[in-house]
Protein backbone atom coordinates (compact mmCIF):
# COMPACT_ATOMS: atom_id res chain seq x y z
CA UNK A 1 3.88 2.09 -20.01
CA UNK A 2 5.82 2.78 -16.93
CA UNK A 3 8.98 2.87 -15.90
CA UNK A 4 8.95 1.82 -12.33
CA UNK A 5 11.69 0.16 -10.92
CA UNK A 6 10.69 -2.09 -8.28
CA UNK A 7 12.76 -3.18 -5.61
CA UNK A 8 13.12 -7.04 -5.71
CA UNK A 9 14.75 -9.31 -2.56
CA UNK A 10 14.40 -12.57 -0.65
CA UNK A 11 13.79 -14.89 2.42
CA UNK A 12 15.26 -16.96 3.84
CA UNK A 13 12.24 -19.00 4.28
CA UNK A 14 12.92 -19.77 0.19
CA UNK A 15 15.02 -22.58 1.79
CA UNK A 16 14.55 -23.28 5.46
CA UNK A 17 10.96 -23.29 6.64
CA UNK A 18 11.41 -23.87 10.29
CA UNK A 19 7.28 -24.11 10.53
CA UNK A 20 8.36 -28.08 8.73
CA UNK A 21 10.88 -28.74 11.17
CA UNK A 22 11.84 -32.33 9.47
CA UNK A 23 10.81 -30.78 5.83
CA UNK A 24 14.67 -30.94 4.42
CA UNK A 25 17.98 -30.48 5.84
CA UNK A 26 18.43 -26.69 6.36
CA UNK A 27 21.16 -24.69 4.52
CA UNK A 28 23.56 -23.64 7.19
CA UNK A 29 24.41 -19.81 7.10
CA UNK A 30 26.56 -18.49 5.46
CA UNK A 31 26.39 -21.01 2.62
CA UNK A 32 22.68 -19.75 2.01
CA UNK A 33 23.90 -16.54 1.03
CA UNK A 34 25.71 -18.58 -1.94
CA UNK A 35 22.65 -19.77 -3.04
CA UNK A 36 20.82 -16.44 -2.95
CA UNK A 37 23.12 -15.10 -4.68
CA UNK A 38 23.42 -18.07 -7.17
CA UNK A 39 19.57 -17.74 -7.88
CA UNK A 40 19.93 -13.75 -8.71
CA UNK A 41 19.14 -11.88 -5.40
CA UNK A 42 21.58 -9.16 -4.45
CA UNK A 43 19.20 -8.45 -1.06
CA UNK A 44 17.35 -10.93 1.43
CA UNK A 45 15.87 -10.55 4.92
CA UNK A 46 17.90 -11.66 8.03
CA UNK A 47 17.27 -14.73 9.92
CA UNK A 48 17.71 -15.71 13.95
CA UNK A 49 19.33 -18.72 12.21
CA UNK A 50 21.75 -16.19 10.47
CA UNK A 51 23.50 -15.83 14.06
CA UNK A 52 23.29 -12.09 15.67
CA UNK A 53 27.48 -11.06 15.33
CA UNK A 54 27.56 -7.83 13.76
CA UNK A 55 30.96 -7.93 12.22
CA UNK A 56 30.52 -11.32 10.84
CA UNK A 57 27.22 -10.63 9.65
CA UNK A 58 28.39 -7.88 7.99
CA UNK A 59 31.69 -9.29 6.38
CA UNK A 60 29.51 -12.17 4.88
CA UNK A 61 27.12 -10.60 3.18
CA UNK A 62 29.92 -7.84 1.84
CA UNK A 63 31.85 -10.87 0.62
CA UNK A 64 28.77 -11.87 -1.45
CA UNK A 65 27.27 -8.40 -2.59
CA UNK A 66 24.35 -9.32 -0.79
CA UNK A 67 21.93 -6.60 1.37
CA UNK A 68 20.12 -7.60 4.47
CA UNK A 69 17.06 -5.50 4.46
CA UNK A 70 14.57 -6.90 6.69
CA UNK A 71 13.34 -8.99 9.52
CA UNK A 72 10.38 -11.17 10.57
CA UNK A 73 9.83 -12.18 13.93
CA UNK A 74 6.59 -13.87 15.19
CA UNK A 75 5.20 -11.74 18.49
CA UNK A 76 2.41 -12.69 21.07
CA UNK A 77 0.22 -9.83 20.50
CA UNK A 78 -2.53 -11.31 22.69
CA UNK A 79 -1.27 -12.69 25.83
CA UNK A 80 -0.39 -9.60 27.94
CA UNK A 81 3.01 -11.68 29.80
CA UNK A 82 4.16 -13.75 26.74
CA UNK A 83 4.11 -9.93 24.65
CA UNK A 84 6.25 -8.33 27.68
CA UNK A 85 8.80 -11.37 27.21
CA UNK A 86 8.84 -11.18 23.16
CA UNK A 87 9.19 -7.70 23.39
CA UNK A 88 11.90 -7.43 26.02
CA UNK A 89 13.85 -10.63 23.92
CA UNK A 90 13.74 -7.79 20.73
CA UNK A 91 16.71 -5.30 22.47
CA UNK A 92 19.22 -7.43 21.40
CA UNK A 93 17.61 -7.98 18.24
CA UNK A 94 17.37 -4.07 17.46
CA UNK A 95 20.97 -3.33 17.66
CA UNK A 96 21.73 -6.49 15.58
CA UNK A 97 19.59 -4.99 12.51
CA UNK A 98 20.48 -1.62 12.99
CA UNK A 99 23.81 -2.73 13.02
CA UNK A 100 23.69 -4.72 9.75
CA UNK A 101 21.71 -2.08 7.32
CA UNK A 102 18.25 -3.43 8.59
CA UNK A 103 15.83 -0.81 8.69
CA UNK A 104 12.64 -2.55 8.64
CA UNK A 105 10.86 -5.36 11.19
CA UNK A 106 8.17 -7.51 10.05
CA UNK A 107 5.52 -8.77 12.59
CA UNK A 108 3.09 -11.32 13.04
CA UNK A 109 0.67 -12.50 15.90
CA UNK A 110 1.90 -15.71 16.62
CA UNK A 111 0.29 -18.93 15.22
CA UNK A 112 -2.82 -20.68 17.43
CA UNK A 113 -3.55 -24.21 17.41
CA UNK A 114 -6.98 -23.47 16.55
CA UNK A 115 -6.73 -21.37 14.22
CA UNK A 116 -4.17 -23.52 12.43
CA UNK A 117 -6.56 -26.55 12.48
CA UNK A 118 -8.93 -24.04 9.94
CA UNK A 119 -6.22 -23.00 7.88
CA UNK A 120 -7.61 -21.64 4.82
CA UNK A 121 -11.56 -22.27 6.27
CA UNK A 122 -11.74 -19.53 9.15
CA UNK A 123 -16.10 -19.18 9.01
CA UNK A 124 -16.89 -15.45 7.39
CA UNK A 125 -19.36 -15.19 10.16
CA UNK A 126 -16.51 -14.18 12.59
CA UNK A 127 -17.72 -16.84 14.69
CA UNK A 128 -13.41 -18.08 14.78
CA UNK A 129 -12.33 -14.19 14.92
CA UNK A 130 -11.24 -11.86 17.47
CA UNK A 131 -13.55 -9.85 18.97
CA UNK A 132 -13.12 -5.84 18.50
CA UNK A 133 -12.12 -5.77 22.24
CA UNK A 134 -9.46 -8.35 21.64
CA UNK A 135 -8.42 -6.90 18.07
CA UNK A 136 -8.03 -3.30 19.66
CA UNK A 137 -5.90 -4.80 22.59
CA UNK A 138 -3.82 -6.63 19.64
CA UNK A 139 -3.26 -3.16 18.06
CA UNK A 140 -2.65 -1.04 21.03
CA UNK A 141 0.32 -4.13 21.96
CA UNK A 142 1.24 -3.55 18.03
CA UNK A 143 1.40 0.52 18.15
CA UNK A 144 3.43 -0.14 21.55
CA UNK A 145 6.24 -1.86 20.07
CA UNK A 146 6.45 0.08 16.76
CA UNK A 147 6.73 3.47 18.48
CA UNK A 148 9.94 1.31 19.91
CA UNK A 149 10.75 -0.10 16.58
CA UNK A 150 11.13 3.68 15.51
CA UNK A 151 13.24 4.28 18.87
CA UNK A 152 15.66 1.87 17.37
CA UNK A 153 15.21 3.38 13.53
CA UNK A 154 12.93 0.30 12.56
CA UNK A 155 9.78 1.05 10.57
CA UNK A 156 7.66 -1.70 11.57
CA UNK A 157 4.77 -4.15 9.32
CA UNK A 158 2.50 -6.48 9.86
CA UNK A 159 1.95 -9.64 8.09
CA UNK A 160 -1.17 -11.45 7.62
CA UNK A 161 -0.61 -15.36 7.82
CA UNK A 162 -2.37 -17.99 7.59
CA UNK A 163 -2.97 -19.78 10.90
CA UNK A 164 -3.33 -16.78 12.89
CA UNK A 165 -6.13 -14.56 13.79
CA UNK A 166 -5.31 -12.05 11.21
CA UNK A 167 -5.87 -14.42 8.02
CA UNK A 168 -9.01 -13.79 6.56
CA UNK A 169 -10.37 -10.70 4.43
CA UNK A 170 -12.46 -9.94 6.87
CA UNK A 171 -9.56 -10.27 9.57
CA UNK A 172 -7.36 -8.34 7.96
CA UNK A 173 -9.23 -5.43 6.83
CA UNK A 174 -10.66 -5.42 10.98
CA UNK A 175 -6.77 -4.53 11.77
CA UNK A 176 -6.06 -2.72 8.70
CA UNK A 177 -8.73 -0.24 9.56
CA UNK A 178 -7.69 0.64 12.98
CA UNK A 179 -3.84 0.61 12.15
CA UNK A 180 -2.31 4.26 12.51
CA UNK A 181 -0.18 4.84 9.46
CA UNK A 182 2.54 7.14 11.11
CA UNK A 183 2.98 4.19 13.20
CA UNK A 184 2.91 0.53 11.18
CA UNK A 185 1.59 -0.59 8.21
CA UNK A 186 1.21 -3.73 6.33
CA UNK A 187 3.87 -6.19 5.06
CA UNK A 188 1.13 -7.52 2.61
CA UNK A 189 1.47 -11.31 1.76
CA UNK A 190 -0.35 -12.11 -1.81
CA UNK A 191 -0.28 -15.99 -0.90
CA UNK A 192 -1.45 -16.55 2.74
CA UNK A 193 -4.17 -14.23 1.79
CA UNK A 194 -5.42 -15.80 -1.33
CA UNK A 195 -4.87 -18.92 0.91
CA UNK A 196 -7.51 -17.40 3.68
CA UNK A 197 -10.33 -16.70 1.04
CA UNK A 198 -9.33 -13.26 -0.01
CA UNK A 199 -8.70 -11.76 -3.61
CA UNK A 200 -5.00 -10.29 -3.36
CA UNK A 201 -5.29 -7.96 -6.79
CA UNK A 202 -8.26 -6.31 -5.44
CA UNK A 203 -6.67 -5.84 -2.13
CA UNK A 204 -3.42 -4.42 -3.33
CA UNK A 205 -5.43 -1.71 -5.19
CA UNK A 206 -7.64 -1.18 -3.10
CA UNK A 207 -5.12 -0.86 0.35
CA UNK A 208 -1.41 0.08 -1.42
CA UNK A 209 -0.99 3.64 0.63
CA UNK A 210 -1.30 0.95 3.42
CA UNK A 211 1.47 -1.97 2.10
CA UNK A 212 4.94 -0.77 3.22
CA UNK A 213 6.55 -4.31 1.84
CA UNK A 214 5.10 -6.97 0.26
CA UNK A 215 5.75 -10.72 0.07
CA UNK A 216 4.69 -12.13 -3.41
CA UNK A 217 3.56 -15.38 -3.31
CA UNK A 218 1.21 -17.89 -5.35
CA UNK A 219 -1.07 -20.26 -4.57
CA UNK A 220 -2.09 -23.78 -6.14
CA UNK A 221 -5.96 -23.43 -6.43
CA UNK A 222 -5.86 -27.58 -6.55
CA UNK A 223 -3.86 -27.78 -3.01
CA UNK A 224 -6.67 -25.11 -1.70
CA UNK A 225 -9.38 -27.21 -2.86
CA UNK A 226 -7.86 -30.21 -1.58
CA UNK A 227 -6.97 -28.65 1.66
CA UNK A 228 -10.32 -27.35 2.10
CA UNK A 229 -12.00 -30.66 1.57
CA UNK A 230 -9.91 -32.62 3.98
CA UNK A 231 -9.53 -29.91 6.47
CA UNK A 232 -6.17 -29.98 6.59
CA UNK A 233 -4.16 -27.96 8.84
CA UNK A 234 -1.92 -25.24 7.98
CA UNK A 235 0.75 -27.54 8.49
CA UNK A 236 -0.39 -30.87 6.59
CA UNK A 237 -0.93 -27.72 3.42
CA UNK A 238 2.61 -26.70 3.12
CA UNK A 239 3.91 -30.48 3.21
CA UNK A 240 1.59 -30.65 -0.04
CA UNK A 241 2.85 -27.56 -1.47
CA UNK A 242 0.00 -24.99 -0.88
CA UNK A 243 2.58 -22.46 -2.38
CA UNK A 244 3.60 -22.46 -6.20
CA UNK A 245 5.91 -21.37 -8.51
CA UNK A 246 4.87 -17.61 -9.38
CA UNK A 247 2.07 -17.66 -11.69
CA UNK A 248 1.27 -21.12 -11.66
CA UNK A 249 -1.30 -20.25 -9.48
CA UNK A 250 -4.72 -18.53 -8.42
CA UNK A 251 -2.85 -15.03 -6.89
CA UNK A 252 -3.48 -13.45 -9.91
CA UNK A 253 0.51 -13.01 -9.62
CA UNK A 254 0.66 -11.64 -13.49
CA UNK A 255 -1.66 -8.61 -12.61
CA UNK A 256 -0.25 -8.20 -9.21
CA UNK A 257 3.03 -7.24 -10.60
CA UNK A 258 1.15 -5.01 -13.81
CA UNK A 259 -0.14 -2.96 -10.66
CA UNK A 260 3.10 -2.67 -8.89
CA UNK A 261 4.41 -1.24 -11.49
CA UNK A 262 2.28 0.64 -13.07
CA UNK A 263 1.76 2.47 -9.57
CA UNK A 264 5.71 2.40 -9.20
CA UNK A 265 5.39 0.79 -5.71
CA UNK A 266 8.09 2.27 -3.39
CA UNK A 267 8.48 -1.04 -1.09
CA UNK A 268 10.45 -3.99 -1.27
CA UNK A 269 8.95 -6.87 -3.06
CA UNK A 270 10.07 -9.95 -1.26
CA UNK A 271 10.13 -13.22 -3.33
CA UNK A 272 8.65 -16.28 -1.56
CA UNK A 273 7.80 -19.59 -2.20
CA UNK A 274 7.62 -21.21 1.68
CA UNK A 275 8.59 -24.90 0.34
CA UNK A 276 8.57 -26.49 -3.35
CA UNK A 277 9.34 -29.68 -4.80
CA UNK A 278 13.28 -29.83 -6.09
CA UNK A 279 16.11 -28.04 -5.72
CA UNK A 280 15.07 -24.04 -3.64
CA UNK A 281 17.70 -22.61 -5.50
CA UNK A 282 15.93 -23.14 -8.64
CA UNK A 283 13.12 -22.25 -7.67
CA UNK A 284 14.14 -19.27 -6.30
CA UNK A 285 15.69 -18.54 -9.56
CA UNK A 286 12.70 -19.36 -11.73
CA UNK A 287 10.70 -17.54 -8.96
CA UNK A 288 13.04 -14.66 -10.05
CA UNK A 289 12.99 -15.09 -13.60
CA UNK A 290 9.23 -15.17 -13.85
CA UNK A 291 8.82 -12.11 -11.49
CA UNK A 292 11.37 -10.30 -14.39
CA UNK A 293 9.66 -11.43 -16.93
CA UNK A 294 6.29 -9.59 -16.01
CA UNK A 295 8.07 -6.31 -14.80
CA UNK A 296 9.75 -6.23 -18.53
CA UNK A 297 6.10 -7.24 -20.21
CA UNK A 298 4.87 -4.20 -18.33
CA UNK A 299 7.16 -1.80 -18.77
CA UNK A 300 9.64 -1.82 -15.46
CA UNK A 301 12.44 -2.37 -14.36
CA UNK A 302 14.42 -4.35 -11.40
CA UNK A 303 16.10 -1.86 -9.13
């Protein structure tokens, strides 16, 4: 039995999805730190939609015993002008997380149409992929902005999500193979890839030296099956609740966490559950209590 403590935080995604624009009514800032902290989390990442005042930012989340700890920001990796204008917009950004205790940026290439229309379905031919010119131009862009990430004192991940180019096993291994490790490494979702075809236990031990966070998440296996047989977008899959409860689904959640702690993983494990039926802070509390439950059952703690 170990006795890893694992490191345990939030999103605010938990309660706002802004990819479901009409989805619910979102939960104003700072009033969502309330409900973080009413579901059990003591640490969540920061959100555009938190505001970018330093000193209020600060005196909020003091007021509530609460730790900002990360950041995820979508990035046009591809398109040579749109990644000059993301990455000049991120200055301003910088000196906001640095400012509030932030010390690590999340990435992801930003969403295509196309590729969200095969959410889930992206052919294992490659035939929908990048091609090793594009992929290599994706990671020289990505190596460019974390050696500025660790300018500003940011270590930098990526995410692999659903709707993007980097979604599939296939996909992600591509980029995880040509990633440089002293530069970026993986903010490892369990949930979008289980969504895109890929087993997430096998992954995790097969690729942990390269997961610097992770973002547990699980996956209903009759959602997939429906979203695969309709062909429904990324989009129409999250209004029917692609994303369940932890270890309701097919994630493989309950091993997941037996790894993480049996190989006392050093990241932050962010809790996610992108929408649910009822009320988020619930869920995020039964998220929470689950998650417990299985570090206890094999032997850890919750940091």
């Amino acid at each position: 039995m170990s006795d890893s403590r694992l490191r345990i935080g939030t999103a605010p995604v938990n309660w706002n999805n802004f990819d479901l624009t009409d989805w619910r009514d979102p939960v104003p800032f700072p009033r969502i730190l309330d409900e973080m902290r009413r579901a059990g989390y003591t640490a969540t990442e920061w959100d555009a939609s938190f505001g970018d005042d330093v000193d209020t930012l600060n005196a909020r989340r003091e007021e509530r015993g609460i730790a900002f700890i990360a950041a995820y920001r979508w990035i046009d990796f591809q398109d040579p002008d749109a990644f000059d204008r993301d990455s000049a917009e991120l200055g301003p950004v910088f000196r906001t997380l640095t400012g509030i205790g932030v010390r690590h940026l999340i990435v992801a290439d930003r969403m295509r149409p196309e590729r969200i229309a095969i959410a889930g379905a992206a052919p294992a031919d490659g035939s929908a992929s990048l091609a090793p010119g594009q992929l290599d131009a994706l990671v020289a862009n990505l190596h460019a902005l974390a050696r500025r990430a660790a300018d500003a004192g940011l270590a930098l991940h990526y995410h692999n999500h659903v709707g993007s180019y980097i979604e599939s096993p296939a996909e992600v291994a591509a980029l995880a193979e040509r990633l440089d490790p002293e530069l970026v490494d993986l903010c490892f979702d369990t949930g979008h890839y289980a969504f895109g075809g890929g087993d997430a236990l096998r992954f995790l031990r097969d690729q942990s030296h390269r997961i610097g966070i992770l973002h547990l998440k699980d996956v209903d296996p009759a959602v997939l099956a429906e979203a695969r047989e309709h062909g429904w977008t990324f989009h129409e899959s999250l209004r029917h609740y692609i994303f369940c409860p932890l270890g309701e689904g097919s994630a493989g959640i309950d091993q997941i966490v037996a790894t993480l702690v049996e190989r006392s993983f050093p990241g932050w494990v962010i809790v996610e559950q992108d929408t649910c039926r009822g009320d988020a802070t619930e869920n995020a509390r039964a998220n929470l209590d689950t998650l417990r439950g299985l570090v206890t059952a094999n032997g850890g703690t919750i940091a």
